[in-house]
Protein backbone atom coordinates (compact mmCIF):
# COMPACT_ATOMS: atom_id res chain seq x y z
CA UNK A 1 215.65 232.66 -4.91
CA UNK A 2 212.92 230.46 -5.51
CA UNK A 3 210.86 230.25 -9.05
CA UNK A 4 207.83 227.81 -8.71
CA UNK A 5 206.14 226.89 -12.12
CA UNK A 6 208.31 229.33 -13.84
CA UNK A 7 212.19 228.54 -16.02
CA UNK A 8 215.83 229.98 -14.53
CA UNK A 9 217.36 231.08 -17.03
CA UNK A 10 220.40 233.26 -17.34
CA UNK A 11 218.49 236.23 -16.86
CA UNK A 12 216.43 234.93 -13.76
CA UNK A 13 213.32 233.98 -12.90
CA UNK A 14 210.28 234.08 -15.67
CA UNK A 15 207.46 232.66 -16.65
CA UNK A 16 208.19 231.91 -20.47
CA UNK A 17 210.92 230.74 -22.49
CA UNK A 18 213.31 233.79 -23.16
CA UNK A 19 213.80 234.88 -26.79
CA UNK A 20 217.25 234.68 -27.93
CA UNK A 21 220.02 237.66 -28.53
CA UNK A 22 221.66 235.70 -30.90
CA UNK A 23 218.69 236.07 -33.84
CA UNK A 24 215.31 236.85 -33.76
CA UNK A 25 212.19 234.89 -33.45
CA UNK A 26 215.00 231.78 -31.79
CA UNK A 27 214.62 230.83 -27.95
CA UNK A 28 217.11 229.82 -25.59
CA UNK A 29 217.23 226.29 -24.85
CA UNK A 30 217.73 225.34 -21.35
CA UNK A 31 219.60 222.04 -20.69
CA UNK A 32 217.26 220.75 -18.16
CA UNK A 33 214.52 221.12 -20.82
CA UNK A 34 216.51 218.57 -22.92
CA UNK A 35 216.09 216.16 -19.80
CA UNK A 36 212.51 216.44 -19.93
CA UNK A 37 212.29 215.80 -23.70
CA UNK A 38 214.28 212.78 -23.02
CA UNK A 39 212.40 211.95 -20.34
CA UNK A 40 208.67 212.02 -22.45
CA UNK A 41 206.93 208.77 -22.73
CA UNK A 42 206.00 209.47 -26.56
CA UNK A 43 209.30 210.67 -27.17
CA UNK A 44 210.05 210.06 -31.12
CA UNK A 45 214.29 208.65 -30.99
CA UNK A 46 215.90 208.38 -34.55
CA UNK A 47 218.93 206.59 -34.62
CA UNK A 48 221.25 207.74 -36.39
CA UNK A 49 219.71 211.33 -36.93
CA UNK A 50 218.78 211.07 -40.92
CA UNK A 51 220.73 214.72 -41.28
CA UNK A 52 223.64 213.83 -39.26
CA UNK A 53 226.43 213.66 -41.28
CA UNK A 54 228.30 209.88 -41.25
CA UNK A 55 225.14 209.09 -38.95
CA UNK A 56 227.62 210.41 -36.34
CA UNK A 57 224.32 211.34 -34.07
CA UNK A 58 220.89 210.74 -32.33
CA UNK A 59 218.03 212.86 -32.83
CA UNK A 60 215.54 212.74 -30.37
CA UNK A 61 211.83 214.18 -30.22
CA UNK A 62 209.74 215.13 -27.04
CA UNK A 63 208.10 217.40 -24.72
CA UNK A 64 209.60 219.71 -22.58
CA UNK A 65 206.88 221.05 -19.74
CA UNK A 66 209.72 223.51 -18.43
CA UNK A 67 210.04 225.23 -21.93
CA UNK A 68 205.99 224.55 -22.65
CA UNK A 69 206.56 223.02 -26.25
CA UNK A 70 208.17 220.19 -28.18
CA UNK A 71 211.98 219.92 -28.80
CA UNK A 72 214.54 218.72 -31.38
CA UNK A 73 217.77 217.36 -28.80
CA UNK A 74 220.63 216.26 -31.03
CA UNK A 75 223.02 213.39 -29.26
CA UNK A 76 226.24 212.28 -28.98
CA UNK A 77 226.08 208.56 -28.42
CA UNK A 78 229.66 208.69 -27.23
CA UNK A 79 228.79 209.62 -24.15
CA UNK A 80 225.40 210.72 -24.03
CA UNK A 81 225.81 214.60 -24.23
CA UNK A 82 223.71 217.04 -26.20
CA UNK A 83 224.83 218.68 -29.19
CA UNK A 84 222.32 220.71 -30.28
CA UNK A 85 218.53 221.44 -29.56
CA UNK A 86 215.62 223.36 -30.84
CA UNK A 87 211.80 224.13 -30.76
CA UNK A 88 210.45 221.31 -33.11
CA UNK A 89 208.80 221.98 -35.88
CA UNK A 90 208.06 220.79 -39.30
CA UNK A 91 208.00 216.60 -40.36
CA UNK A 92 209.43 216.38 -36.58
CA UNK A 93 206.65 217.92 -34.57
CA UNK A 94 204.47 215.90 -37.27
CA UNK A 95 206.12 212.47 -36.49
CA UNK A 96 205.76 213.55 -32.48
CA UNK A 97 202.59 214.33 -32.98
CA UNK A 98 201.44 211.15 -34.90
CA UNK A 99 202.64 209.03 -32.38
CA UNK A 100 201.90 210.77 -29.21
CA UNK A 101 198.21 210.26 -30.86
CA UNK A 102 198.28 206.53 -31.74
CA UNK A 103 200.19 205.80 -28.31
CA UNK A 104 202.99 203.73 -30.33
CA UNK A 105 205.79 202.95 -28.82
């Protein structure tokens, strides 16, 4: 089954993110919309994450069009998997913000 401009997600096709069963006001993440994030030009990358533990891990900062807002997509640098991610919000979505607006790279 096709789902143009809309996510597949475990449930199916829709047209917005999915709000998550495991506690509410959280969304599922979808791993492709940790590619996109990846993939942003203004992407904000923090190496080593500044709450990581040891600096053990990446944090990385950037839009996802799939999920229609900005993510939080923690790294292994091991081997490049994702740990963790999240809707950004807070200094994150501040820093993203910032430099999506001043074009830095």
């Amino acid at each position: 089954m096709m789902c143009p401009l809309s996510v597949v997600g475990r449930g199916g096709c829709h047209a917005h993110p999915q709000p998550s069963t495991r506690y509410p006001g959280a969304t599922d993440i979808e791993p492709e919309w940790s590619l996109e994030a990846a993939a942003d030009p203004a992407r904000v990358v923090r190496a080593p994450d500044p709450k990581s533990r040891g600096g053990l891990y990446i944090r990385l900062v950037g839009y996802s069009s799939g999920a229609g807002f900005v993510l939080t997509v923690i790294i292994d640098p091991e081997d490049s998997s994702g740990v963790t991610a999240w809707k950004t919000r807070g200094t994150d979505l501040r820093h993203y913000l910032e430099r999506k607006d001043t074009g830095d790279d």
